[in-house]
N, C-alpha and C. Protein backbone atom coordinates (compact mmCIF):
# COMPACT_ATOMS: atom_id res chain seq x y z
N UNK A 1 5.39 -1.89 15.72
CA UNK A 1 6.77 -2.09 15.40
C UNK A 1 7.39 -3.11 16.34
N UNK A 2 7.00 -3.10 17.40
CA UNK A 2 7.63 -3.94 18.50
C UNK A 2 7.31 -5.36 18.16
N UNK A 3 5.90 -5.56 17.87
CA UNK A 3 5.38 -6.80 17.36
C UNK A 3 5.98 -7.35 16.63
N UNK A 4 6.53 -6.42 15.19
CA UNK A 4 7.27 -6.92 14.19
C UNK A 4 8.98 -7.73 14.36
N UNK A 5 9.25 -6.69 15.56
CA UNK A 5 10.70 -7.00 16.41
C UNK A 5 10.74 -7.83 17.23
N UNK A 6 9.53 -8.38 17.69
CA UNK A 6 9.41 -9.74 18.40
C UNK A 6 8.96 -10.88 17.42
N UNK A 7 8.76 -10.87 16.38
CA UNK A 7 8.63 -11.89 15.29
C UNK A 7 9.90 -12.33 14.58
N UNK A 8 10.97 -11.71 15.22
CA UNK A 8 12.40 -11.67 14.42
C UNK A 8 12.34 -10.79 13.11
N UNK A 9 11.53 -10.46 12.76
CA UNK A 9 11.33 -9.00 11.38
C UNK A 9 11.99 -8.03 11.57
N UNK A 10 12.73 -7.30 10.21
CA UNK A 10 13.61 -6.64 10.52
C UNK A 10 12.26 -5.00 10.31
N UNK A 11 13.24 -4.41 11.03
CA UNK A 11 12.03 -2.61 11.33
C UNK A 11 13.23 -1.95 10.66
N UNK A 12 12.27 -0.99 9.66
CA UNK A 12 13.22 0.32 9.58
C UNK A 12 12.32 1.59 9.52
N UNK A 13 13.15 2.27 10.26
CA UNK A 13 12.31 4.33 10.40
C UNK A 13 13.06 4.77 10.15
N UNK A 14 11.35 5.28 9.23
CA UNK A 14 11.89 6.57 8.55
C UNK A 14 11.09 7.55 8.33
N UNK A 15 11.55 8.72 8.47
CA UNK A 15 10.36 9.36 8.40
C UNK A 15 9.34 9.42 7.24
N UNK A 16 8.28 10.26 7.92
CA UNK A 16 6.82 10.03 6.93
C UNK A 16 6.82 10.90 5.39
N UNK A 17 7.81 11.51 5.58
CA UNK A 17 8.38 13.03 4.58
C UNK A 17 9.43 12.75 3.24
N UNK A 18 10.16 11.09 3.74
CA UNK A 18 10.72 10.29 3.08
C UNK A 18 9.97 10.14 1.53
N UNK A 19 10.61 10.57 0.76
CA UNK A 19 9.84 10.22 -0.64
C UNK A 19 10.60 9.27 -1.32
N UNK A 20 10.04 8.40 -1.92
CA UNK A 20 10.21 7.26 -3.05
C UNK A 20 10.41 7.22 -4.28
N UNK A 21 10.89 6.60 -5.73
CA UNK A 21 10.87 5.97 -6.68
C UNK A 21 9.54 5.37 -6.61
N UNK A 22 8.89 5.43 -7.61
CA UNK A 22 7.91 4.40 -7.78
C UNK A 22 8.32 2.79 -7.50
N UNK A 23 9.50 2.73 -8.01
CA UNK A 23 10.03 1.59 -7.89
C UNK A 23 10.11 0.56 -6.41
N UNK A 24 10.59 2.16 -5.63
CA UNK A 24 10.78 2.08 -4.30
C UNK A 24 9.32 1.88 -3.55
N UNK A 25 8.25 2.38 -3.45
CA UNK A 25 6.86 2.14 -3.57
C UNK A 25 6.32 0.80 -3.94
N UNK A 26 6.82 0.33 -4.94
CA UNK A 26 6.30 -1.08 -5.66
C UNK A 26 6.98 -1.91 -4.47
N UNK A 27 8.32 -2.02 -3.97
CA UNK A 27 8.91 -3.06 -3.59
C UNK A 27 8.15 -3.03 -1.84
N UNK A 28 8.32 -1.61 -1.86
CA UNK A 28 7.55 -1.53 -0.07
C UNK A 28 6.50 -2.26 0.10
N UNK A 29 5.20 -2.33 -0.92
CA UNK A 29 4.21 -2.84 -0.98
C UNK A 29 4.08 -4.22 -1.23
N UNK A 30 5.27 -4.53 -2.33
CA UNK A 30 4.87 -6.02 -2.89
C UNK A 30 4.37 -6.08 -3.54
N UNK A 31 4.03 -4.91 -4.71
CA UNK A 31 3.61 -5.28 -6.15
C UNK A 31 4.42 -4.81 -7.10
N UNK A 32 3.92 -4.77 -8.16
CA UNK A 32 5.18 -4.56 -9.30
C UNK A 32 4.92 -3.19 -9.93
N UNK A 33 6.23 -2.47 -10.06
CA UNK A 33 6.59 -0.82 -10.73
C UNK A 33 5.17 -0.97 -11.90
N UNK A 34 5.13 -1.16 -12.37
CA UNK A 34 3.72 -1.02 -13.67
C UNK A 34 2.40 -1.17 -12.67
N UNK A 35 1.95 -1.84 -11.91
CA UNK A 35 0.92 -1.52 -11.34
C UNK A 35 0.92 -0.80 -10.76
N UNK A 36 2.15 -0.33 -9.75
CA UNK A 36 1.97 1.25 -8.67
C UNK A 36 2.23 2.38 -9.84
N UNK A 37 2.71 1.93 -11.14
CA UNK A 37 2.84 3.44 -11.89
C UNK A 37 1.17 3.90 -12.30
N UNK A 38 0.04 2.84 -12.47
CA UNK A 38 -0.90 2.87 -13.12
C UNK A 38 -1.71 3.33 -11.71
N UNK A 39 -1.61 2.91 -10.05
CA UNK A 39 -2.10 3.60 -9.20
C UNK A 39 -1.78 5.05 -9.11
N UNK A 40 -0.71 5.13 -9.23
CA UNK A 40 -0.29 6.72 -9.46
C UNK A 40 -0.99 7.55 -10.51
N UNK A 41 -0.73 7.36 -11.37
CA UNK A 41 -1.70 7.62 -12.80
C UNK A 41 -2.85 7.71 -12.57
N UNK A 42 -3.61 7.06 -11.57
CA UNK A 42 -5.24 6.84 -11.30
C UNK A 42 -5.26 7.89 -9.99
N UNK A 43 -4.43 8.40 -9.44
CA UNK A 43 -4.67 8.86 -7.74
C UNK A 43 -4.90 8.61 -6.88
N UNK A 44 -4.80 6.90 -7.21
CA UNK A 44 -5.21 6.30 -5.77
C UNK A 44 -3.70 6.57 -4.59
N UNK A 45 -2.94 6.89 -5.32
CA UNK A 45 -1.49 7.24 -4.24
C UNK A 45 -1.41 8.37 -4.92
N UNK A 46 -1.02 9.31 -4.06
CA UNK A 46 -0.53 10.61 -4.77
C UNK A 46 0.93 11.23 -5.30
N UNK A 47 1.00 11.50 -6.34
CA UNK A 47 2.50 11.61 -6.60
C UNK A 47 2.56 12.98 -7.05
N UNK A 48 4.09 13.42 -7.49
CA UNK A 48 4.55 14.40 -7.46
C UNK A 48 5.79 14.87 -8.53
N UNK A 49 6.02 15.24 -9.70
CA UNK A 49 6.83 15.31 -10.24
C UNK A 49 8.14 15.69 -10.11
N UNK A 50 9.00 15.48 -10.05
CA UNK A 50 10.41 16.08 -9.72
C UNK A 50 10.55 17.42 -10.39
N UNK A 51 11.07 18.77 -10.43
CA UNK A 51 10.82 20.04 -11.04
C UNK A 51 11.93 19.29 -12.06
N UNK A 52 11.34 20.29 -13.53
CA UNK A 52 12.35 19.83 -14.71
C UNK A 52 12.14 18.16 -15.05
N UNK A 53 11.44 17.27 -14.75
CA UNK A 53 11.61 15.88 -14.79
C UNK A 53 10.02 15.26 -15.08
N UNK A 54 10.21 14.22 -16.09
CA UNK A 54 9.09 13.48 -16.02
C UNK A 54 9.39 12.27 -14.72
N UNK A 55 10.14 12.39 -14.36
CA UNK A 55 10.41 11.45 -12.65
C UNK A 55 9.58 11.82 -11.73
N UNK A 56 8.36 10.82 -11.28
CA UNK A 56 8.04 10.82 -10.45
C UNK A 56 8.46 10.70 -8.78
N UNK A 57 8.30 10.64 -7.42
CA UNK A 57 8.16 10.35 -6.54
C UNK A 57 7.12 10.37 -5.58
N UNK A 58 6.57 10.14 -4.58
CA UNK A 58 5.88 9.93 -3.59
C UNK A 58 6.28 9.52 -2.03
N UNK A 59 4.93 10.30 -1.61
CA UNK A 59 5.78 10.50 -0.01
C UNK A 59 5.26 8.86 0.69
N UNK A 60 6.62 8.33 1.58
CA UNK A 60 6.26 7.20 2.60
C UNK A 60 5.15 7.40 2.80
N UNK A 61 4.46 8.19 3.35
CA UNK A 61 3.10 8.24 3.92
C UNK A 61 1.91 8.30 3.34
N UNK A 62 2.28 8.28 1.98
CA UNK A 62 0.74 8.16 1.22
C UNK A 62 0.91 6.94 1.04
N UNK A 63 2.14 6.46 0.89
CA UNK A 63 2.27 4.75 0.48
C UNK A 63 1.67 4.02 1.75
N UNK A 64 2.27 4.22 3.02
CA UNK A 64 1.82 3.81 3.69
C UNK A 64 0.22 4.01 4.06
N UNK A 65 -0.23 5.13 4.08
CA UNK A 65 -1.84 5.26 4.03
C UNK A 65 -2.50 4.77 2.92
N UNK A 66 -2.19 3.84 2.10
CA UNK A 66 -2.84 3.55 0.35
C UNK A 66 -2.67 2.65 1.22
N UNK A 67 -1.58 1.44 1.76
CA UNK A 67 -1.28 0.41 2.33
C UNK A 67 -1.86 -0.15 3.08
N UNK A 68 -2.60 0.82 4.10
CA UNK A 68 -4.16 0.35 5.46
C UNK A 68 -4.55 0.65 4.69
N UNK A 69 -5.61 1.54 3.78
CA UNK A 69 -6.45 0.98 3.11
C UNK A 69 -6.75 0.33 2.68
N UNK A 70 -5.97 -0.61 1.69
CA UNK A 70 -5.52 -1.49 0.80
C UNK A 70 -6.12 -2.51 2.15
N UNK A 71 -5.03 -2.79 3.23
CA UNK A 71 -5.60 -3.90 4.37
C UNK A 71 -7.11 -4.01 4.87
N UNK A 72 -7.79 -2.32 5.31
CA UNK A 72 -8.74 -2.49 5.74
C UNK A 72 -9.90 -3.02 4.54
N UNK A 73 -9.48 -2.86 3.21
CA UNK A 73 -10.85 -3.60 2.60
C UNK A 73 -10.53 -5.03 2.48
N UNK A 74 -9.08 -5.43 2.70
CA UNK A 74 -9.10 -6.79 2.40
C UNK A 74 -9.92 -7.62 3.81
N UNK A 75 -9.17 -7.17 4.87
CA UNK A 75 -9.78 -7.51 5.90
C UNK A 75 -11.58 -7.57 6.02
N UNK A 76 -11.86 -6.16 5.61
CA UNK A 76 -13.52 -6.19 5.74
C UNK A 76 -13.90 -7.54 4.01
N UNK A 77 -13.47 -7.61 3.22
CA UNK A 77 -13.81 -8.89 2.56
C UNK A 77 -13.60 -10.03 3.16
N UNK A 78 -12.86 -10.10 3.71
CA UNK A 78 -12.57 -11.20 4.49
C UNK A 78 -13.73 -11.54 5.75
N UNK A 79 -14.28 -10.48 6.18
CA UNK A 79 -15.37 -10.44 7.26
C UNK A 79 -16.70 -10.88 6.39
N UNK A 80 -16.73 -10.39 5.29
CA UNK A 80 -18.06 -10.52 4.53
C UNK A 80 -18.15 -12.26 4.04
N UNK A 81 -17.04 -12.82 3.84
CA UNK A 81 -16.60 -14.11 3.43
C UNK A 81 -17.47 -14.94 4.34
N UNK A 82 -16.38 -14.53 5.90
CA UNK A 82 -16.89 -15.29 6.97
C UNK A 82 -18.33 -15.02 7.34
N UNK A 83 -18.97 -13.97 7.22
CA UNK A 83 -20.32 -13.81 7.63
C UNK A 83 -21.16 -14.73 6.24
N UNK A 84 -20.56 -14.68 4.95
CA UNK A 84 -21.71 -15.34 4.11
C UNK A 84 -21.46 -17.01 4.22
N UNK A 85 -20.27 -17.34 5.21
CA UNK A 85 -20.18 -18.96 4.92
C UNK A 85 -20.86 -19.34 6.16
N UNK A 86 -21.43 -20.76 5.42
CA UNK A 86 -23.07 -21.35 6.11
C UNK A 86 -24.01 -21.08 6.15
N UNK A 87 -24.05 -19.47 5.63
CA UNK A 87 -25.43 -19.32 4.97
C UNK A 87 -26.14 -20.08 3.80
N UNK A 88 -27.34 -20.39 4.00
CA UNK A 88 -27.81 -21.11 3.32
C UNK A 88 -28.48 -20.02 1.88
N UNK A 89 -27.99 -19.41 1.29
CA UNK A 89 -28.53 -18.60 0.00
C UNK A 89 -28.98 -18.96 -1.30
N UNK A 90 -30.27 -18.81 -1.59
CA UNK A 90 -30.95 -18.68 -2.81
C UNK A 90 -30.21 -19.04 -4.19
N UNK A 91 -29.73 -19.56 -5.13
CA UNK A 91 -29.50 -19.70 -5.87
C UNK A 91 -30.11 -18.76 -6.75
């Protein structure tokens, strides 16, 4: 967080118990309400129905834990990239 506050980025806390709109989810992440509704739908984030409601929500913290995941495979592709460039490979 500090990192982010020394980049001039704005920080906000909140707690991890904080639940979302899908909508609210989509924008945290940076993708769009139809693809986090279809992650939801799949379980890759876990959601939760509102009682009485087809309204979904979800907790900050699964968003945020879908979110390092989401980083750590991009990152490890990104490692696999750099390890296969200059290799000389077989066609």
């Amino acid at each position: 967080m500090a990192d982010e506050l020394a980049r001039g980025h704005a920080v906000t806390v909140l707690a991890s118990e904080v639940q979302l709109s899908p909508a609210e989810a989509a924008e945290l992440l940076g993708l769009s309400r139809p693809f986090v509704a279809r992650l939801l739908d799949a379980g890759d984030i876990p959601s939760m129905n509102l009682p009485g409601s087809s309204h979904r929500v979800v907790r900050l913290a699964d968003v945020l834990a879908f979110q390092q995941q989401r980083e750590r495979r991009r990152e490890g592709r990104r490692q696999i990239a750099d390890a296969l460039e200059g290799v000389d490979l077989p066609y």
